[in-house]
Each structure stands twice: as C-alpha cells, then as structure tokens.
Protein backbone atom coordinates (compact mmCIF):
# COMPACT_ATOMS: atom_id res chain seq x y z
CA UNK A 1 136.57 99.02 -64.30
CA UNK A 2 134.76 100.58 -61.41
CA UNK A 3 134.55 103.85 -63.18
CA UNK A 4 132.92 102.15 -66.22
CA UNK A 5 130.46 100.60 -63.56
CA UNK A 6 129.76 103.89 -62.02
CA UNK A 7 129.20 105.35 -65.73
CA UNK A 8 126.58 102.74 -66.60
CA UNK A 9 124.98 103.38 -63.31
CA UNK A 10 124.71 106.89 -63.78
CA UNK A 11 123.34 106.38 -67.66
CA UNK A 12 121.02 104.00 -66.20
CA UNK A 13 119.64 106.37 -63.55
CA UNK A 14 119.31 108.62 -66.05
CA UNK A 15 117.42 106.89 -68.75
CA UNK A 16 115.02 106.02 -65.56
CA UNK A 17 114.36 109.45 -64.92
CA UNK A 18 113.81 110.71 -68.22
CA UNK A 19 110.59 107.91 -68.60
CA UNK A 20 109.61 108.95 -65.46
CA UNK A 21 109.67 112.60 -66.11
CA UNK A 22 107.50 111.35 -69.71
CA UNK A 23 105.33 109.18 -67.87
CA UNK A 24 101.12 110.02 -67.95
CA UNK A 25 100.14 109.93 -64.71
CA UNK A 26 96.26 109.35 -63.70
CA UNK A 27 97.44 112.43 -61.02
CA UNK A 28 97.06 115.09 -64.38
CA UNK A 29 93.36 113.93 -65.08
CA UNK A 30 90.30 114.88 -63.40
CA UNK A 31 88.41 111.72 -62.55
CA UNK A 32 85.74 114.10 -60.89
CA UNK A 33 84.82 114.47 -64.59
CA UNK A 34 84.21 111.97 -66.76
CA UNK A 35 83.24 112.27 -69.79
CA UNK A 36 81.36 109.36 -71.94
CA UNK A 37 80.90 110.55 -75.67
CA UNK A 38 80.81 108.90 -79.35
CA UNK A 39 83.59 110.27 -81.82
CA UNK A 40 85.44 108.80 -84.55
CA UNK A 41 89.32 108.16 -85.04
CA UNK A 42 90.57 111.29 -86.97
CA UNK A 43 94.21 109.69 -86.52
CA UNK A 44 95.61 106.89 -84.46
CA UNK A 45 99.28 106.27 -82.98
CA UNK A 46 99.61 103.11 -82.12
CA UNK A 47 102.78 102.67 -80.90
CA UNK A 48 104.28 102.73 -76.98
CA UNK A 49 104.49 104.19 -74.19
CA UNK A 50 100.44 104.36 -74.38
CA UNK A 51 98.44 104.48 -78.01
CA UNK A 52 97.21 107.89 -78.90
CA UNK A 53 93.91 108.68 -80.48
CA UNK A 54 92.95 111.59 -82.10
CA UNK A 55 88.93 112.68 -81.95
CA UNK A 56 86.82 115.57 -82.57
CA UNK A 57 85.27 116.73 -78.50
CA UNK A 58 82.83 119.38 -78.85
CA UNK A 59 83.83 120.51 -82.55
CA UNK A 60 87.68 120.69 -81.23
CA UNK A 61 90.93 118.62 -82.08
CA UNK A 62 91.03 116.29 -78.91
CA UNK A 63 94.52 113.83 -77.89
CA UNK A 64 92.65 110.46 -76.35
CA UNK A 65 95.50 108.66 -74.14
CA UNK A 66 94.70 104.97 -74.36
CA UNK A 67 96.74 101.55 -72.51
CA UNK A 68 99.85 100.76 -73.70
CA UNK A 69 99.55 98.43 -76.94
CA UNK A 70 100.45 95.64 -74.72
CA UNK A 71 97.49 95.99 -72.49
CA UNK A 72 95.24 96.78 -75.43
CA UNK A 73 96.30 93.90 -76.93
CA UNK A 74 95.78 91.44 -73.96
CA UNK A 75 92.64 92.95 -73.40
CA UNK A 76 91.55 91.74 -77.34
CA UNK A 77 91.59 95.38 -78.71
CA UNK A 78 94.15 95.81 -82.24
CA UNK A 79 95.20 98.77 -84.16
CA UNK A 80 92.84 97.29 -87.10
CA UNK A 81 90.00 97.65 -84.65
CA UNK A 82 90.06 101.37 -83.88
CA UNK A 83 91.53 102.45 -87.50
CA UNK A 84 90.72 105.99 -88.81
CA UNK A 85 87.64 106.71 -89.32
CA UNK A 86 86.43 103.88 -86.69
CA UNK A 87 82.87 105.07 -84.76
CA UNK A 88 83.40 104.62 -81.09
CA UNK A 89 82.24 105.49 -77.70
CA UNK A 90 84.72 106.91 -75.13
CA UNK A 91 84.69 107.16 -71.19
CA UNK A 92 87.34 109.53 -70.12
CA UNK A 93 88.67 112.27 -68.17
CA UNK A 94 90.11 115.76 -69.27
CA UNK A 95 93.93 116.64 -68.31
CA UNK A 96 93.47 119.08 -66.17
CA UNK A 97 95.86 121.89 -67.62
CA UNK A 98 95.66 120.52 -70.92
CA UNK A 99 92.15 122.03 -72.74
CA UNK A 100 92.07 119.36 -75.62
CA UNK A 101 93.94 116.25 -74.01
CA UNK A 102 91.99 113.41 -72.24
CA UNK A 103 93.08 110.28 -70.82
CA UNK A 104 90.17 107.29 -71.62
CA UNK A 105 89.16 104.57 -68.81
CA UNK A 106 87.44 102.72 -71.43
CA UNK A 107 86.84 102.48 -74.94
CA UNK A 108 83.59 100.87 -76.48
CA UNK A 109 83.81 99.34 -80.21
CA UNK A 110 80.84 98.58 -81.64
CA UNK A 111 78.95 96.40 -78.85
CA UNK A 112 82.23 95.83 -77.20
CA UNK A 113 83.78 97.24 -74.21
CA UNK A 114 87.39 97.37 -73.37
CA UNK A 115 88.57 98.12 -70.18
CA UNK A 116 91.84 100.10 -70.25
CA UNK A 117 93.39 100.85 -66.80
C-alpha cells in the first residue's frame, strides 16, 4: 500500500511540474512595451489553459495570449464575442524572445473593455 501511495505522489508531483513548466508567465513579456493596436481575429482557440488569438501586427502572423476562458467568462467576454473575423482593439505586451507572440492586458470589443489579468 505505501508503495502505491508513494507512486501517486510521485505522478502527482509530476503532473504539477509539467503545468508549471507550460505555464505563461507575465516574467516572458515586456511590460516596458505596450502595445495598444486594432486587428481582427484571423483564428481563435478558445479553450484552457489561456484562450489564444490569432491577429495580423504590423502585416505579420501574431499569437495574442488572452485569460483563461474562466476569467474571460466572469469578466462577461464569450467565444461568440471575439469570433473570426471580430474588429478589436488590443493592449498588450510582446514576449520577449518570441518575435510574433504577445500576451494582451486588455481587450476592447466594440465600446467595451475587458480587463484580463
């Protein structure tokens, strides 16, 4: 029994680990830079650990890291909302090893703003 314990344990540490290791920091984007710009949603994953839009940045492919779905949903914001080909005004900061990745503070739909941190 105790080595079944210390199994679990050690499957448990290790499933821990691996989200960590997965896990978007703020640390990898360079909030010395913000960046506010209008785009629309080439493509949208919205899906955990944190919804994932796609947008054109300065004529380039760009990854947008937005809240978790949980937060954007608490916060009033749905996949419906922010669709493909959805107009919208971003406020974020660029990964700092990554050229085309940014991580977004806020996203503005329409008149709305949504707060994402």
């Amino acid at each position: 029994m105790a080595k079944l314990k210390n199994i679990s344990l050690a499957l448990a540490l290790l499933a821990c680990a691996s989200f960590t290791i997965l896990h978007h920091g703020w640390a990898d984007y360079d909030q010395t830079k913000p960046t506010d710009f209008k785009a629309k949603i080439e493509d949208l994953t919205y899906e955990n650990p944190h919804v994932l839009a796609k947008v054109k940045y300065n004529k380039e492919l760009t990854t947008v890291y937005l809240a978790p779905v949980t937060r954007m949903e608490s916060r009033g914001l749905n996949a419906d909302m922010i669709k493909k080909g959805t107009m919208v005004r971003l406020v974020a900061y660029p990964h700092k090893t990554e050229k085309n990745e940014m991580r977004a503070e806020r996203i503005f739909v329409g008149s709305e703003k949504y707060e994402l941190r």
